[in-house]
PDB file of N, CA and C in Angstrom:
ATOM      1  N   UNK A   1     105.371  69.002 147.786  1.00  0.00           N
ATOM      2  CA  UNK A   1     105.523  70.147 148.675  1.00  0.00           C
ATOM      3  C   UNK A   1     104.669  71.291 148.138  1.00  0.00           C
ATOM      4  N   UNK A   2     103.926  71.930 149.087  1.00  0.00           N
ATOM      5  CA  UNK A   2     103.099  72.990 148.376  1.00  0.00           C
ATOM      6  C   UNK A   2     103.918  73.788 148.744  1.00  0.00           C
ATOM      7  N   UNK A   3     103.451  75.443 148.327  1.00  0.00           N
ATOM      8  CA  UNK A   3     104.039  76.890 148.218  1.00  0.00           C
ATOM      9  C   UNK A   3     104.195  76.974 149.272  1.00  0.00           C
ATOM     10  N   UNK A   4     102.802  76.669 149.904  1.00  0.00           N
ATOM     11  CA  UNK A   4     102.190  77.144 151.216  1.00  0.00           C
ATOM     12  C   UNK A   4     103.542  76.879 152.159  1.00  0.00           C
ATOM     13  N   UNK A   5     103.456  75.472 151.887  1.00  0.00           N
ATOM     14  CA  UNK A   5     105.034  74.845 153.035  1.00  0.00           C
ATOM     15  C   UNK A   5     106.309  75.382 152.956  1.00  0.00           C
ATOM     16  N   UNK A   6     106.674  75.775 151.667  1.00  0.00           N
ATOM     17  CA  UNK A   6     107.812  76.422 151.215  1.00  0.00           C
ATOM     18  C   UNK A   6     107.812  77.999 152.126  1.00  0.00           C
ATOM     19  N   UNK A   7     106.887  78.371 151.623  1.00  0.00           N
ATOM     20  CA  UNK A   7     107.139  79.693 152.786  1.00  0.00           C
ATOM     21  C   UNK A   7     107.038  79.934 154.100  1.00  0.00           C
ATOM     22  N   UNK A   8     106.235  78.731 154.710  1.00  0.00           N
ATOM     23  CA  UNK A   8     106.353  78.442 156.112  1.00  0.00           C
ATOM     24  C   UNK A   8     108.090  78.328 156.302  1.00  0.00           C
ATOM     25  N   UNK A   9     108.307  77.238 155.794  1.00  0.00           N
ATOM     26  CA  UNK A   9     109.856  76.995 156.412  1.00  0.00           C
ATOM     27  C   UNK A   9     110.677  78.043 156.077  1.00  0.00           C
ATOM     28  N   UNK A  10     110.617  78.481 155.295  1.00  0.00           N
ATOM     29  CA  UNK A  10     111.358  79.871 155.010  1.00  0.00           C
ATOM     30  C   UNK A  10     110.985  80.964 156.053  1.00  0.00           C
ATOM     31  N   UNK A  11     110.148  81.258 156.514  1.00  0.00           N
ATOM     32  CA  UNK A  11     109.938  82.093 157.553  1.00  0.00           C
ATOM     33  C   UNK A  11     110.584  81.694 158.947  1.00  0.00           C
ATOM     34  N   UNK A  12     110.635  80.086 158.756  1.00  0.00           N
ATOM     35  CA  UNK A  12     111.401  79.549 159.826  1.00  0.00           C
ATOM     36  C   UNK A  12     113.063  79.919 159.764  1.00  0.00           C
ATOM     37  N   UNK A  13     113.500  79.674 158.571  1.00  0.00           N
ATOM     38  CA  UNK A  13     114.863  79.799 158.419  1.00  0.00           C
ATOM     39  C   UNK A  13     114.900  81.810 159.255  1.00  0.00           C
ATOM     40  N   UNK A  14     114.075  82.601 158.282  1.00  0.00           N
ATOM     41  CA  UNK A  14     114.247  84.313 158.715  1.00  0.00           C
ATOM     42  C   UNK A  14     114.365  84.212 160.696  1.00  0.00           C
ATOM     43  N   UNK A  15     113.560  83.375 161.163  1.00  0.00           N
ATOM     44  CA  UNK A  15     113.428  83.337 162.539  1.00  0.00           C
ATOM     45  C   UNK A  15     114.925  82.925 163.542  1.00  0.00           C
ATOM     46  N   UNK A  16     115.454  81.849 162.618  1.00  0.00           N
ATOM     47  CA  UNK A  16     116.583  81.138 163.440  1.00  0.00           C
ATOM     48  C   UNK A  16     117.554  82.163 163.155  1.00  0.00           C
ATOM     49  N   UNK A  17     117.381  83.529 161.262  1.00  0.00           N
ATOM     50  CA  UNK A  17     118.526  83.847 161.279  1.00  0.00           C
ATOM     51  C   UNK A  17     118.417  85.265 162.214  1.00  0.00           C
ATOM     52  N   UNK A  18     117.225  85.305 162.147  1.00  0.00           N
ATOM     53  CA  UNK A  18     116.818  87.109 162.782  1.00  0.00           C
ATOM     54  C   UNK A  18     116.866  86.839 164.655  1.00  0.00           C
ATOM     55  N   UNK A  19     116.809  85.658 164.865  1.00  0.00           N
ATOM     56  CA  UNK A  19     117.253  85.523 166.488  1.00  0.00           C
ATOM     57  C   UNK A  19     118.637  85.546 167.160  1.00  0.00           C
ATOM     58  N   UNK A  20     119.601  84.673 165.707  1.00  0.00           N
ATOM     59  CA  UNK A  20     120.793  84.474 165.668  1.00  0.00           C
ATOM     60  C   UNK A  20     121.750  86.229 165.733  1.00  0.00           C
ATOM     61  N   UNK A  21     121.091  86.614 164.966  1.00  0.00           N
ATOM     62  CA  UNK A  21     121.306  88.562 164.986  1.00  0.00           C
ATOM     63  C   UNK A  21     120.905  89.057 165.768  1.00  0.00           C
ATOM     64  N   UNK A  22     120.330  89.435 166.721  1.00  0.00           N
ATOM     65  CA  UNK A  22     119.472  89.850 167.926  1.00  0.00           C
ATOM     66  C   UNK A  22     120.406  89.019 169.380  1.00  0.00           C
ATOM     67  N   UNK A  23     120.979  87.847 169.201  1.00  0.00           N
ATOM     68  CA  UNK A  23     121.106  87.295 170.498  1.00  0.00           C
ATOM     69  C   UNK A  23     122.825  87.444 170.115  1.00  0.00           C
ATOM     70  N   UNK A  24     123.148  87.286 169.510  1.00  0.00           N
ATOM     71  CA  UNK A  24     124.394  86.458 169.069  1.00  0.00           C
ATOM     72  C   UNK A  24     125.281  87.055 167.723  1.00  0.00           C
ATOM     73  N   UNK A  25     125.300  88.113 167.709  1.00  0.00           N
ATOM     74  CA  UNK A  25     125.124  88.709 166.151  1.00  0.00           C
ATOM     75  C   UNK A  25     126.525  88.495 165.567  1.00  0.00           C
ATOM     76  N   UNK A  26     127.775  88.559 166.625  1.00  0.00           N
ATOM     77  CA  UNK A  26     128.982  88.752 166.330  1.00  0.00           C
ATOM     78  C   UNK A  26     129.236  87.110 166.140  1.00  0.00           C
ATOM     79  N   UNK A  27     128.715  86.183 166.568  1.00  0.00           N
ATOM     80  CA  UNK A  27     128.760  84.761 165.995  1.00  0.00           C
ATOM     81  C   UNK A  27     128.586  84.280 164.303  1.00  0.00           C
ATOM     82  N   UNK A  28     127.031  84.802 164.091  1.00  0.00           N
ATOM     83  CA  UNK A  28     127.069  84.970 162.613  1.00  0.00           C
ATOM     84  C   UNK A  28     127.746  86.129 161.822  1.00  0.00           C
ATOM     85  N   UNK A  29     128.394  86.716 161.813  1.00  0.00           N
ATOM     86  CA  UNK A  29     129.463  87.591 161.581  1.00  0.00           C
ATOM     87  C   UNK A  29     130.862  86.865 161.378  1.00  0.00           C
ATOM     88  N   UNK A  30     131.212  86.675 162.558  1.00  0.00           N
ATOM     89  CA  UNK A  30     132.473  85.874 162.226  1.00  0.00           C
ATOM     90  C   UNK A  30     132.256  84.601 161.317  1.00  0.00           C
ATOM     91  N   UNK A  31     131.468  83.617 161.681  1.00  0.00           N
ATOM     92  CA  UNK A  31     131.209  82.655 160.901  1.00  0.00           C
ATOM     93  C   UNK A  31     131.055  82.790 159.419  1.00  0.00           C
ATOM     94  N   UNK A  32     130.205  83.728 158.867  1.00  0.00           N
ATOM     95  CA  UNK A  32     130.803  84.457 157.500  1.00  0.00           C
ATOM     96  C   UNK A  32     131.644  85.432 157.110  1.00  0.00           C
ATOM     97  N   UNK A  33     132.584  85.467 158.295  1.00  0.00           N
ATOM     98  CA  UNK A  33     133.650  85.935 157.667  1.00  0.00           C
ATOM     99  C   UNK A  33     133.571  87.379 157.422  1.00  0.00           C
ATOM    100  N   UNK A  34     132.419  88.213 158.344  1.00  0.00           N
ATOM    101  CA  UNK A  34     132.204  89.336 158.120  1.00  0.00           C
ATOM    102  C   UNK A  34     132.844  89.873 159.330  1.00  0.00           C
ATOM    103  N   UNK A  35     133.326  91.344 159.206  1.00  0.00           N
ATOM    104  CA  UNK A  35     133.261  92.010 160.371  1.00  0.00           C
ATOM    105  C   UNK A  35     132.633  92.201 161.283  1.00  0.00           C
ATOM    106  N   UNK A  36     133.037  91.881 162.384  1.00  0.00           N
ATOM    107  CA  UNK A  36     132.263  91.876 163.803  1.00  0.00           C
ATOM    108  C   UNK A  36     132.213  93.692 164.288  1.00  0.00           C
ATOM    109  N   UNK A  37     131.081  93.652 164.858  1.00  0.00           N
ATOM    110  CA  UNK A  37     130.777  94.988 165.741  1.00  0.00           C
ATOM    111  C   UNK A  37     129.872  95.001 166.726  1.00  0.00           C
ATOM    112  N   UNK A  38     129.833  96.189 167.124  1.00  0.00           N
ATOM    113  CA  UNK A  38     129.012  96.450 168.727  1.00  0.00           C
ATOM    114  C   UNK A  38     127.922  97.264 168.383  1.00  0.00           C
ATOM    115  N   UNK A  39     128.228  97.811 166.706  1.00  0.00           N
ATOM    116  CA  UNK A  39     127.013  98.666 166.832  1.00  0.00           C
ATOM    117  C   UNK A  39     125.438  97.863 166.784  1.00  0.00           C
ATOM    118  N   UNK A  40     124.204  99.043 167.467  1.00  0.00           N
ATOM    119  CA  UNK A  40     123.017  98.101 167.324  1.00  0.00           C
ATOM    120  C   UNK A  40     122.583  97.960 165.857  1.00  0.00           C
ATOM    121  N   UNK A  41     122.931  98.145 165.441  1.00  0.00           N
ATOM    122  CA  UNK A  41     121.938  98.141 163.538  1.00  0.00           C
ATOM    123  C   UNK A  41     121.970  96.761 163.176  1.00  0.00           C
ATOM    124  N   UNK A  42     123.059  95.339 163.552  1.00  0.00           N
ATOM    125  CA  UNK A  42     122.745  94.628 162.765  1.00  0.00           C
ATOM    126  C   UNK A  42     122.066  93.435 164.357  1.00  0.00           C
ATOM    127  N   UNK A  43     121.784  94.143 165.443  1.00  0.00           N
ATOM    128  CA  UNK A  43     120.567  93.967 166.227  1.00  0.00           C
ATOM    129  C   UNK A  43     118.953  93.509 165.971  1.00  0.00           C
ATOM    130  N   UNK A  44     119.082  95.400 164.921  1.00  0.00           N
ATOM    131  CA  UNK A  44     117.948  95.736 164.228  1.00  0.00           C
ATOM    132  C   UNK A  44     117.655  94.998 163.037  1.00  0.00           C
ATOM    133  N   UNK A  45     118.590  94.687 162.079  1.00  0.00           N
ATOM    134  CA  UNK A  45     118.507  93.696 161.473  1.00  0.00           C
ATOM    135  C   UNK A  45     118.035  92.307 161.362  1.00  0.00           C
ATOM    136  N   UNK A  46     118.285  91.760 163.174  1.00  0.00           N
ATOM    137  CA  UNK A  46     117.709  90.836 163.163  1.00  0.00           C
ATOM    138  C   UNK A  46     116.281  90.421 163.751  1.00  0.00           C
ATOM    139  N   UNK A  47     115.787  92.073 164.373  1.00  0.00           N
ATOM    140  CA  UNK A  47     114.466  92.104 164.371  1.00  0.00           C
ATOM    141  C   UNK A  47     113.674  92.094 163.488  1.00  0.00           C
ATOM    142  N   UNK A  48     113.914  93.097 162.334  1.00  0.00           N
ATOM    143  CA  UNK A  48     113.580  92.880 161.676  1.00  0.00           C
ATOM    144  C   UNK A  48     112.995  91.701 160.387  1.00  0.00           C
ATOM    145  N   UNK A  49     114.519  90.683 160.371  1.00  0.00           N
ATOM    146  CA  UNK A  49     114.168  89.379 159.745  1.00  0.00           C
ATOM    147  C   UNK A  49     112.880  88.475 160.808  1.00  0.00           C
ATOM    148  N   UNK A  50     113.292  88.555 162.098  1.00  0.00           N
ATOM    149  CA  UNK A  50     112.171  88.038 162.897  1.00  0.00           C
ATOM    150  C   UNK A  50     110.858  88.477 162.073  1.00  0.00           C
ATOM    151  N   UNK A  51     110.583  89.811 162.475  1.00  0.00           N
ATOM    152  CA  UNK A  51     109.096  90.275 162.094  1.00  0.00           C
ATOM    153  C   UNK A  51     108.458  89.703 160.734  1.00  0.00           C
ATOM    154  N   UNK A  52     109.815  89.842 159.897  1.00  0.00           N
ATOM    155  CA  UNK A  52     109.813  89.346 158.508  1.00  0.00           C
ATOM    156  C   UNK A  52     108.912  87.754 158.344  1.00  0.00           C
ATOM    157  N   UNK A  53     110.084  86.759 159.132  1.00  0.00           N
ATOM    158  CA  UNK A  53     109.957  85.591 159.195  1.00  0.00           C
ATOM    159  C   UNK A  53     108.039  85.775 159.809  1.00  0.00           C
ATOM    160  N   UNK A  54     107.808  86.470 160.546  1.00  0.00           N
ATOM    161  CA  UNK A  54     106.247  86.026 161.650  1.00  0.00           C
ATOM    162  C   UNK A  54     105.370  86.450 159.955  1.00  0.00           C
ATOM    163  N   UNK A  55     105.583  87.011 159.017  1.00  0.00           N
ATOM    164  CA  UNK A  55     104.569  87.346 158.149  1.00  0.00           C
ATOM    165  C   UNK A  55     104.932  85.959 157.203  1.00  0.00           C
ATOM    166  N   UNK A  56     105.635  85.504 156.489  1.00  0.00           N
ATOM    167  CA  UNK A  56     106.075  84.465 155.961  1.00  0.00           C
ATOM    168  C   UNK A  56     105.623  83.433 156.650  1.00  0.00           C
ATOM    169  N   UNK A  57     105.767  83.336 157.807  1.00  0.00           N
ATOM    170  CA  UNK A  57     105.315  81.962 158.599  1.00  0.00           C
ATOM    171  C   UNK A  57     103.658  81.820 158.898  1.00  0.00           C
ATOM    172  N   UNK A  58     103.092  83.205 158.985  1.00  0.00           N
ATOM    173  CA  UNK A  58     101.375  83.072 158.651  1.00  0.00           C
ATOM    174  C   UNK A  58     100.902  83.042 157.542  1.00  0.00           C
ATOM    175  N   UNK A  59     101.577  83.467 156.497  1.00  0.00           N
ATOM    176  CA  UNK A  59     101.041  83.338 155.412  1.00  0.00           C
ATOM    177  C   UNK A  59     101.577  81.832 155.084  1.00  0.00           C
ATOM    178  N   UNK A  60     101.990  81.178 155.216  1.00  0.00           N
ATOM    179  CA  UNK A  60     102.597  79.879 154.741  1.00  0.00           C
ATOM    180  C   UNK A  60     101.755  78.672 155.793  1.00  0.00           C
ATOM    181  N   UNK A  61     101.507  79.351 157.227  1.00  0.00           N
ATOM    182  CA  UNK A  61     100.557  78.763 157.321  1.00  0.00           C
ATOM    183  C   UNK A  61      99.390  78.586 157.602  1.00  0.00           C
ATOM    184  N   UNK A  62      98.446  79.610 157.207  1.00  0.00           N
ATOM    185  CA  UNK A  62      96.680  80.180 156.389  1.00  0.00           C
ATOM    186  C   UNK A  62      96.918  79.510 155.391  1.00  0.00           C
ATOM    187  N   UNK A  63      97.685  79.435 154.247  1.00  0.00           N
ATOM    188  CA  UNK A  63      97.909  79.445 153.257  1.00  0.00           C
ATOM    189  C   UNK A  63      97.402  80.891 152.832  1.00  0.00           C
ATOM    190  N   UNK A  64      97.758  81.853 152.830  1.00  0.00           N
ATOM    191  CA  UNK A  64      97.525  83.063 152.129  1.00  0.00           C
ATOM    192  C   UNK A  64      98.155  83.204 150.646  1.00  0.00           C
ATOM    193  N   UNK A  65      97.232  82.673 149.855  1.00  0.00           N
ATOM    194  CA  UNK A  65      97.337  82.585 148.230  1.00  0.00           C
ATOM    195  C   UNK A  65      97.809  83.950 147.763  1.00  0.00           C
ATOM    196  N   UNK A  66      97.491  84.991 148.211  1.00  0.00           N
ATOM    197  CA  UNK A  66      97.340  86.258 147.588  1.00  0.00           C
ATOM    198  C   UNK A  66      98.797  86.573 148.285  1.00  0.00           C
ATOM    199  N   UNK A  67      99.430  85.949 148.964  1.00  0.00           N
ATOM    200  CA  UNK A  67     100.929  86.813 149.448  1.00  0.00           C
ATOM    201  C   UNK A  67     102.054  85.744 148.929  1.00  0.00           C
ATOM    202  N   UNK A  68     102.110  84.288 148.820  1.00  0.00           N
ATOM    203  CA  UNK A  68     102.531  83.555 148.176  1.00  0.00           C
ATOM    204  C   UNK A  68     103.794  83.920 147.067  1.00  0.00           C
ATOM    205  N   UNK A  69     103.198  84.304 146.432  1.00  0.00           N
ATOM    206  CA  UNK A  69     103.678  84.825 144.950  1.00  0.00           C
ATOM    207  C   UNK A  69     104.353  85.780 145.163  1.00  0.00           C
ATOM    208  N   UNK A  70     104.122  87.136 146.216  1.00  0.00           N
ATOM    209  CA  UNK A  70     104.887  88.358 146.608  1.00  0.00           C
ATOM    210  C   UNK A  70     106.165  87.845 147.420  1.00  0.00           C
ATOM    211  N   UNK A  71     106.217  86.703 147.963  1.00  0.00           N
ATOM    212  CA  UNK A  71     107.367  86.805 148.678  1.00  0.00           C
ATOM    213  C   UNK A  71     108.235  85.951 147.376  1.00  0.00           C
ATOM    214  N   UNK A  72     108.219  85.470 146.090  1.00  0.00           N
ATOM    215  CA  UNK A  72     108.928  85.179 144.928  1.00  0.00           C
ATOM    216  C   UNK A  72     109.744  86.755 145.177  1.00  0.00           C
ATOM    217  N   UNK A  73     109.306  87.514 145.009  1.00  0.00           N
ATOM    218  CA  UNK A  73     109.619  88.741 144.245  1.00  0.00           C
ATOM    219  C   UNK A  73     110.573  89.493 145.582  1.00  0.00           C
ATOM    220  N   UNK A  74     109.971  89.425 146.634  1.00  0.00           N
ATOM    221  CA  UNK A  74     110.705  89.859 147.291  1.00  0.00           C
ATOM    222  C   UNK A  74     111.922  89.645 147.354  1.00  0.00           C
ATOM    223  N   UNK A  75     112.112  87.756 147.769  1.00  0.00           N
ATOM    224  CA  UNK A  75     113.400  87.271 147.667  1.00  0.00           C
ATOM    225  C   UNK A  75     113.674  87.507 146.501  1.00  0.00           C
ATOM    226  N   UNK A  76     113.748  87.552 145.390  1.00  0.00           N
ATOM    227  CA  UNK A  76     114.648  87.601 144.331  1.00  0.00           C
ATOM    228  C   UNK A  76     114.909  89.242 144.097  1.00  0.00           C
ATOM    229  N   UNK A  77     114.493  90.354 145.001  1.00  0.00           N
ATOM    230  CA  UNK A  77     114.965  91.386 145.581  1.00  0.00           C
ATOM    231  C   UNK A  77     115.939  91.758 146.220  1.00  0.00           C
ATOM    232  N   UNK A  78     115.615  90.797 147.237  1.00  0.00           N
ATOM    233  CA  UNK A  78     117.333  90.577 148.148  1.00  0.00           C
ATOM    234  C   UNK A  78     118.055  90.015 147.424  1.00  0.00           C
ATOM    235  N   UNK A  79     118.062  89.321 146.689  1.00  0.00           N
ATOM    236  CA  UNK A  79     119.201  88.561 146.236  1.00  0.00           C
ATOM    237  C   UNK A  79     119.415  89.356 145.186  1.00  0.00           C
ATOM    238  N   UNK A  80     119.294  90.052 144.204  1.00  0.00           N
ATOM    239  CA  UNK A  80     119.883  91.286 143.845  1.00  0.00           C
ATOM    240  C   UNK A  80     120.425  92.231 144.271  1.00  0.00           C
ATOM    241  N   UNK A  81     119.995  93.069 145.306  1.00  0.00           N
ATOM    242  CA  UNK A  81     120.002  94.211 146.280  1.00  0.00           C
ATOM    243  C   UNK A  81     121.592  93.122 146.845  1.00  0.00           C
ATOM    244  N   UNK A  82     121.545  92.493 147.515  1.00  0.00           N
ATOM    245  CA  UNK A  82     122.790  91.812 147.878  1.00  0.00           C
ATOM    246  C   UNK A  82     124.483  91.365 147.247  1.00  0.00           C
ATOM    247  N   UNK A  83     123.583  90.665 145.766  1.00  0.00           N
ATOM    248  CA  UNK A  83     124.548  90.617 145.050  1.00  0.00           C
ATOM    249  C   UNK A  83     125.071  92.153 144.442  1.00  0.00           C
ATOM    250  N   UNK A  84     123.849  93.418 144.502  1.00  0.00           N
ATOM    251  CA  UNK A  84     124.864  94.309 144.067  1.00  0.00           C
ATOM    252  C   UNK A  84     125.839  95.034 145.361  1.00  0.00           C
ATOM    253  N   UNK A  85     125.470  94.690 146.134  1.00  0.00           N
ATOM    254  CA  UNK A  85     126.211  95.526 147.294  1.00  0.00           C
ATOM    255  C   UNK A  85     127.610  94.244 147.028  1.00  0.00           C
ATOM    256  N   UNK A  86     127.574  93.528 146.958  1.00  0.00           N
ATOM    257  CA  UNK A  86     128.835  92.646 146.936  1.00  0.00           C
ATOM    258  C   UNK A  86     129.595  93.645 145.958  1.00  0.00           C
ATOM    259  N   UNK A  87     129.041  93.331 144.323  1.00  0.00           N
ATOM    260  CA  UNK A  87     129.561  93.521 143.270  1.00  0.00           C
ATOM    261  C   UNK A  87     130.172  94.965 143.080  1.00  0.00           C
ATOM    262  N   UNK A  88     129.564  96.271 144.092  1.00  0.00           N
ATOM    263  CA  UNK A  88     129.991  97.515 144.309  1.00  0.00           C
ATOM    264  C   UNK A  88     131.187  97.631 145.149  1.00  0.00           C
ATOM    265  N   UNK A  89     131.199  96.173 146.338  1.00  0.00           N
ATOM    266  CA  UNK A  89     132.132  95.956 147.134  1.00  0.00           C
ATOM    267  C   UNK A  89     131.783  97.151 148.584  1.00  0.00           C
ATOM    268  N   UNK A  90     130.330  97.019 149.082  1.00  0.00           N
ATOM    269  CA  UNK A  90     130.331  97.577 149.783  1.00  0.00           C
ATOM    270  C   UNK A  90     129.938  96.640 150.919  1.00  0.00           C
ATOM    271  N   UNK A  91     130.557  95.460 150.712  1.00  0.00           N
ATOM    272  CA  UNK A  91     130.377  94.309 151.824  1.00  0.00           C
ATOM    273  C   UNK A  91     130.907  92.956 151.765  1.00  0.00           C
ATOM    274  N   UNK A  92     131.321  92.616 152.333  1.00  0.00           N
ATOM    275  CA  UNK A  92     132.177  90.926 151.968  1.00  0.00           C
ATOM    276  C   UNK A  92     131.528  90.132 151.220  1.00  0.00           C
ATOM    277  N   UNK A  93     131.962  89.758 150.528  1.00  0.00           N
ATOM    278  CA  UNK A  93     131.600  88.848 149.700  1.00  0.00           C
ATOM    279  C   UNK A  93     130.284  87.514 150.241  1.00  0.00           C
ATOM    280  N   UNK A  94     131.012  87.528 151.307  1.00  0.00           N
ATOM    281  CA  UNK A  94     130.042  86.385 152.149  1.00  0.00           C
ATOM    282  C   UNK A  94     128.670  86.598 152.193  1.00  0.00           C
ATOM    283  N   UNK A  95     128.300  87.478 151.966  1.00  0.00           N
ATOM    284  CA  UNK A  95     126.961  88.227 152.006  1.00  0.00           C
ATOM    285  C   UNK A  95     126.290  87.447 150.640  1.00  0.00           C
ATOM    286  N   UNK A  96     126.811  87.176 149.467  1.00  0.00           N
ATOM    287  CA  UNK A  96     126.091  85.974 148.490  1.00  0.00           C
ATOM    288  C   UNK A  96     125.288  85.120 149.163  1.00  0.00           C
ATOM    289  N   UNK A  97     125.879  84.751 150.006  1.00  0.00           N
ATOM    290  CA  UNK A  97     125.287  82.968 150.449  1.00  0.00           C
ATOM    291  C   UNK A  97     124.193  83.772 151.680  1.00  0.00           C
ATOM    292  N   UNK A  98     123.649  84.635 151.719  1.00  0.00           N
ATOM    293  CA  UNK A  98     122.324  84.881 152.532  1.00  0.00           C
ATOM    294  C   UNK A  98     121.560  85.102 151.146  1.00  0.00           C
ATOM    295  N   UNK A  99     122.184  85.810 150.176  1.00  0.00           N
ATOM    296  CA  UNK A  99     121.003  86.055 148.915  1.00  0.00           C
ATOM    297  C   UNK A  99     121.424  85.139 148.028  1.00  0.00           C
ATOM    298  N   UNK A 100     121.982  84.121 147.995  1.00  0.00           N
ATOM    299  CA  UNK A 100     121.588  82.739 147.454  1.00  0.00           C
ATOM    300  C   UNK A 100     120.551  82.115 148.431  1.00  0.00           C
ATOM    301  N   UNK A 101     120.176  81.748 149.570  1.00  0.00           N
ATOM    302  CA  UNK A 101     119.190  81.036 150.314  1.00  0.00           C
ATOM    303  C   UNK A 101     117.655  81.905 149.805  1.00  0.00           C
ATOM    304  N   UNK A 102     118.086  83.032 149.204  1.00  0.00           N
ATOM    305  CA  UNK A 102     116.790  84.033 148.882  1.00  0.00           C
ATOM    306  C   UNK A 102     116.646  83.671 147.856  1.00  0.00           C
ATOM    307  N   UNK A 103     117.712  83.337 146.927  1.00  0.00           N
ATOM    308  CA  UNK A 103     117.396  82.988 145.672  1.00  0.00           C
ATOM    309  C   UNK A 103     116.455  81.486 145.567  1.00  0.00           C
ATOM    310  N   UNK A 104     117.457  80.727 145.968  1.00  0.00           N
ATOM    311  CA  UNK A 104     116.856  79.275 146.210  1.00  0.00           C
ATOM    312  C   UNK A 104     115.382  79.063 146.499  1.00  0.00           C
ATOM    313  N   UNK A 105     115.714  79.686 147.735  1.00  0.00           N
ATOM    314  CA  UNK A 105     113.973  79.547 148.456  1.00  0.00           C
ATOM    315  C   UNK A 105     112.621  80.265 147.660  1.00  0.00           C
ATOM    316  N   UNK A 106     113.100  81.548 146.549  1.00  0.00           N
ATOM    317  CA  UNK A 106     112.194  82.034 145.280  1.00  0.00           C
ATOM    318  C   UNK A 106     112.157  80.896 144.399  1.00  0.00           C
ATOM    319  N   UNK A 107     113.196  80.126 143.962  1.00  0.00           N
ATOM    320  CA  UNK A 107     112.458  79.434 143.301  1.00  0.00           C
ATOM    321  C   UNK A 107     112.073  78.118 143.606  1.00  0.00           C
ATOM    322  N   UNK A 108     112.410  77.775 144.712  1.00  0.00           N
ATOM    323  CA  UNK A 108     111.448  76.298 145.414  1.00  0.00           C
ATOM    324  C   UNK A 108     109.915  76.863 145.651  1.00  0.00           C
ATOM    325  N   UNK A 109     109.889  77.958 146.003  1.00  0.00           N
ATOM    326  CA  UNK A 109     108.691  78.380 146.172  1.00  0.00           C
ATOM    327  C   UNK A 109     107.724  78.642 144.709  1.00  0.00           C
ATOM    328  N   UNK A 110     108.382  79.274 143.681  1.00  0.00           N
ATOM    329  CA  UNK A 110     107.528  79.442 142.498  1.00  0.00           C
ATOM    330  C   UNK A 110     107.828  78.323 142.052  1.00  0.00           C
ATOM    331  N   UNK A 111     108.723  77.377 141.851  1.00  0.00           N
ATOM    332  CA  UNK A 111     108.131  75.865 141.280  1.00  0.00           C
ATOM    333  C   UNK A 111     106.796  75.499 141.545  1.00  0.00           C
ATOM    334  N   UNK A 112     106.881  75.284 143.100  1.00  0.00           N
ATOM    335  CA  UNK A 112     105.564  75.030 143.754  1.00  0.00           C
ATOM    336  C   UNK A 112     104.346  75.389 143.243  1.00  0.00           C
ATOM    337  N   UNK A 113     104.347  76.870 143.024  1.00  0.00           N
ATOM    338  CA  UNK A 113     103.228  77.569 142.748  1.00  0.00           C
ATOM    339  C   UNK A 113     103.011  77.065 141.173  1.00  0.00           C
ATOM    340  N   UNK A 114     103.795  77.366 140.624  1.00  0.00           N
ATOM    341  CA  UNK A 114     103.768  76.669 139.257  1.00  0.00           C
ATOM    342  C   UNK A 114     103.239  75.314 139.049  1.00  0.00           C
ATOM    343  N   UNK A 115     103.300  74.372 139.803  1.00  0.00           N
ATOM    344  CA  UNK A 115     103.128  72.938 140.073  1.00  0.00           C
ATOM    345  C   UNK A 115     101.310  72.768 140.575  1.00  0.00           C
ATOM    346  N   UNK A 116     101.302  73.589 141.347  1.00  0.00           N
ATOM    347  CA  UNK A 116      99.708  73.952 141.612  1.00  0.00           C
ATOM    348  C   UNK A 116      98.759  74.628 140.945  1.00  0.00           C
ATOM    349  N   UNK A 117      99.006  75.185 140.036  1.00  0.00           N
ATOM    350  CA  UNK A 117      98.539  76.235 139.031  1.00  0.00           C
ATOM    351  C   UNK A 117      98.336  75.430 137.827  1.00  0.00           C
ATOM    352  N   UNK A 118      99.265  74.311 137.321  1.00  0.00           N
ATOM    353  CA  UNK A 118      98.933  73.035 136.282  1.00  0.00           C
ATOM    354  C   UNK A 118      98.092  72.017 137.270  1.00  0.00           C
ATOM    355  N   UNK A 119      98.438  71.767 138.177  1.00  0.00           N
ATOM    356  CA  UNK A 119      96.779  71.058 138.312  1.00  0.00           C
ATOM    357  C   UNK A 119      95.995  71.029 138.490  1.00  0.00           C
ATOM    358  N   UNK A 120      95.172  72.555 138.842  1.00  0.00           N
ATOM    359  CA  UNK A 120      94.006  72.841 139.306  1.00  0.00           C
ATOM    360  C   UNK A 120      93.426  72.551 137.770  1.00  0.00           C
TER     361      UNK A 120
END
């Protein structure tokens, strides 16, 4: 598996979750066990992961070498930024398991890169 692929599908996952928020938001909400609402922000939220996902998904598939490596860092951003909002308790707990998939997917992705970098 190259990087390249790793961040394609990952941009795929931001797409199914940033549509799922945008169309349907109080579905993924309940399903983790979060509070449901009407306000638009977690709307915006899932535009946002969309837009997110469309840069991840061109760079993954150009292969854009030079952005590769930045989205390591990013995700392992969220997944801090996440785990501390848990750990402050300014959000359900359930909120781990979106910045575990951030975690995960940082390091399937820098394996990769790592894996390509010993065999050139």
């Amino acid at each position: 598996m190259t990087a390249a692929k790793t961040v394609l599908y990952f941009g795929w996952y931001l797409y199914v979750t940033g549509i799922t928020l945008l169309v349907a938001p109080n579905f993924l909400l309940s399903t983790f066990q979060m509070p449901t609402t009407e306000e638009v922000w977690i709307r915006v939220v899932g535009v946002l992961a969309i837009a997110i996902g469309f840069y991840y998904q061109q760079a993954g598939s150009k292969n854009i070498q030079g952005l590769l490596p930045l989205t390591v860092v990013a995700r392992l951003f969220v997944f801090i930024c996440f785990s501390a909002f848990v750990f402050l308790k300014f959000v359900s707990p359930m909120l781990i398991v979106f910045g575990i998939v951030d975690l995960l997917g940082a390091a399937w992705t820098w394996m990769a890169l790592k894996k390509e970098h010993v065999s050139k």
